[in-house]
Protein backbone atom coordinates (compact mmCIF):
# COMPACT_ATOMS: atom_id res chain seq x y z
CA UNK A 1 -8.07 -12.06 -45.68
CA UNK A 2 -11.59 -11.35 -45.29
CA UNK A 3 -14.60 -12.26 -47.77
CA UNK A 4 -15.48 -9.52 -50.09
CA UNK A 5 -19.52 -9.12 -49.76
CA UNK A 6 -21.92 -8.03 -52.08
CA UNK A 7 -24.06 -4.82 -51.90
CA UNK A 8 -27.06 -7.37 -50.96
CA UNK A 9 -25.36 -8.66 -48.33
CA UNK A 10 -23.96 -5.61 -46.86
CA UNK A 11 -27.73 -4.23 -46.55
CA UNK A 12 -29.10 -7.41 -44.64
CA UNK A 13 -26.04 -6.74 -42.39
CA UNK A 14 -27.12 -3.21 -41.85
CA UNK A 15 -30.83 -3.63 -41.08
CA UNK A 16 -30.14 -6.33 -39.06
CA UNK A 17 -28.07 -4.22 -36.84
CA UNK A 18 -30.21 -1.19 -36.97
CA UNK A 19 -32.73 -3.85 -35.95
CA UNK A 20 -30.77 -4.86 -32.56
CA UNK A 21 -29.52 -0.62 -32.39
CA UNK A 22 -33.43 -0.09 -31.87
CA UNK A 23 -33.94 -2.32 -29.37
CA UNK A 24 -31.20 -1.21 -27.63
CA UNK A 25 -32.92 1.80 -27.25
CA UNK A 26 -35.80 0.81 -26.29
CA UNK A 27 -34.23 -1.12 -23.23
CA UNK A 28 -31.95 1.86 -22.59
CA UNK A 29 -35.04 4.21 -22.54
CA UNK A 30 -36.86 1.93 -19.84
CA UNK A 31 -33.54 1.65 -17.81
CA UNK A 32 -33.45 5.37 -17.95
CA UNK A 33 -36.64 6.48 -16.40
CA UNK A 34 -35.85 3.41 -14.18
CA UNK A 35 -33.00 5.22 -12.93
CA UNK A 36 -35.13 9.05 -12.92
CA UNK A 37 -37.28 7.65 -10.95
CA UNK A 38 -35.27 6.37 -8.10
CA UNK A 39 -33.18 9.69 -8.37
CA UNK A 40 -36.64 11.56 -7.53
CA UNK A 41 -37.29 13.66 -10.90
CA UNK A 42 -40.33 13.28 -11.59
CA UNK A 43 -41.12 10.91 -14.87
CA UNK A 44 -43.36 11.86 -18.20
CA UNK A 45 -43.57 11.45 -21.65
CA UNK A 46 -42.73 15.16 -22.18
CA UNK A 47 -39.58 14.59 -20.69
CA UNK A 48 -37.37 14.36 -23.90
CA UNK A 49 -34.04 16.03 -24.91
CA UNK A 50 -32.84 18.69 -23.26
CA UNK A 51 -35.43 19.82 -20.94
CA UNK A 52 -35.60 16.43 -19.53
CA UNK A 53 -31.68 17.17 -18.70
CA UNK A 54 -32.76 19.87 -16.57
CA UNK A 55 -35.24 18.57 -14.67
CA UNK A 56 -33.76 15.97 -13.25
CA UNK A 57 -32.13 16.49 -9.69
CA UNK A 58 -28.50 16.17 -9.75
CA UNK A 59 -27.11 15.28 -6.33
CA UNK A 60 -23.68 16.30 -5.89
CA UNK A 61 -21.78 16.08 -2.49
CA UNK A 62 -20.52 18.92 -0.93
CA UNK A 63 -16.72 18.73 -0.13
CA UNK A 64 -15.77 19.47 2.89
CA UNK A 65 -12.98 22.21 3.76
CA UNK A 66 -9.58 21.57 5.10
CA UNK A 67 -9.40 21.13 8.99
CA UNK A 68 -5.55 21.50 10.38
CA UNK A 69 -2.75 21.01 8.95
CA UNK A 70 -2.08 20.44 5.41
CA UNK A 71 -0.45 16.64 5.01
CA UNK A 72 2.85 17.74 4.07
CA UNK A 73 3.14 19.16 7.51
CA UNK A 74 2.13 16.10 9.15
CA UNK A 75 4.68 14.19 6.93
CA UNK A 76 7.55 16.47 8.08
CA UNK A 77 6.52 16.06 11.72
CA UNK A 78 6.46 12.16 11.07
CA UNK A 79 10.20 12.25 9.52
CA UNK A 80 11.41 15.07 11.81
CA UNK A 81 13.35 12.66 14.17
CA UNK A 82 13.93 10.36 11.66
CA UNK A 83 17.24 10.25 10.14
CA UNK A 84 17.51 6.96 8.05
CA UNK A 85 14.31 7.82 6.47
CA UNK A 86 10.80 5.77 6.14
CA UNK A 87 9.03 3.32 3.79
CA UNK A 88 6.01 5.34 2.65
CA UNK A 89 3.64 2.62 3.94
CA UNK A 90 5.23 3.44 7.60
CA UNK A 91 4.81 6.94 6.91
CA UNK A 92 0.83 6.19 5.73
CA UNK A 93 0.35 4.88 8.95
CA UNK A 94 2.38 7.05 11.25
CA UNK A 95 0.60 10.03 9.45
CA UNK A 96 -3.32 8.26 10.20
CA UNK A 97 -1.57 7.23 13.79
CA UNK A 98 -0.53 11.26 14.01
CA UNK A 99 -4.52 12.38 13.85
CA UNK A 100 -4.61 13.56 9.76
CA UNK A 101 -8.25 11.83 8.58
CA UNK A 102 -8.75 10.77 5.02
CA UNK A 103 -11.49 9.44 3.64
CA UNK A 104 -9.56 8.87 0.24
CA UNK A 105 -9.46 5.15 -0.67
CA UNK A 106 -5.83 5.38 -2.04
CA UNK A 107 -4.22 6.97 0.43
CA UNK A 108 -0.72 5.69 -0.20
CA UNK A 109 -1.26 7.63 -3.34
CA UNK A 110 -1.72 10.83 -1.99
CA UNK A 111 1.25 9.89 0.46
CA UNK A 112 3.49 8.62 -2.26
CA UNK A 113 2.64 12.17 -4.29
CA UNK A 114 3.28 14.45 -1.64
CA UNK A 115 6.47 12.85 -0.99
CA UNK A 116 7.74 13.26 -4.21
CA UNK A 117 8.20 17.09 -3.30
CA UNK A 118 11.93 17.85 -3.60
CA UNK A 119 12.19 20.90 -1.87
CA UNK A 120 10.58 19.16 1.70
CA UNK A 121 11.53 15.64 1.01
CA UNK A 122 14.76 13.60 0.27
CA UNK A 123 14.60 10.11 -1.75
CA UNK A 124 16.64 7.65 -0.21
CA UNK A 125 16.23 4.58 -2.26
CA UNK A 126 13.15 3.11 -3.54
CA UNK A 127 10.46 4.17 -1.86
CA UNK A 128 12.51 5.54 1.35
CA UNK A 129 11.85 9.42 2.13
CA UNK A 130 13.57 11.71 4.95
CA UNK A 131 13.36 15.18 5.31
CA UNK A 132 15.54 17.63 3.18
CA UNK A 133 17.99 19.48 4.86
């Protein structure tokens, strides 16, 4: 059971961490017009709040559009002449092997997803897909 403290001891407590909070901030202030300044936005001491927000550059990437197929078509034409079905790690690879480009690190994921579908896709067993009829 923990040690009941007295009102004295409580307030040491909380300017000692009000203490560390303010350093904290201090180092979190330099780290962030550490980080403005590599970004490009341009570094002041007017730059406070929400104005500062503003002005500094946000660089977003642009995603690109679909090109070709969607991947459930290239998953049907992978299973198409299959009839005892696939592992989805065979059908990761036969997809990439099939010319659909991903840049997605968890590509099996996106695989495993789109083979859930019950209208296009039949489970087997565990992890085993085939076309529905």
């Amino acid at each position: 059971m923990p040690r009941i403290r007295s009102i004295a001891e409580v307030r040491l407590e909380l300017r000692s961490r009000v203490r560390q909070l303010r350093k904290l901030l201090a180092v979190r202030k330099k780290v962030d017009r550490q980080i403005a300044a590599l970004k490009g936005a341009v570094s002041g001491p007017a730059k406070r709040g929400r104005k500062a927000r503003r002005q500094l550059k946000v660089v977003r990437r642009r995603r690109r559009g679909a090109r070709g197929k969607p991947l459930v078509e290239y998953i049907r034409q992978v299973l198409a002449g299959i009839v005892k079905g696939m592992q989805v790690m065979d059908v990761v690879g036969a997809v990439k092997g099939a010319g659909y480009k991903s840049l997605s690190k968890d590509f099996y994921g996106i695989v495993a997803t789109a083979l859930r579908d019950k209208k296009n896709f039949k489970k087997l067993a565990r992890g085993r897909y085939k076309l529905a009829k």
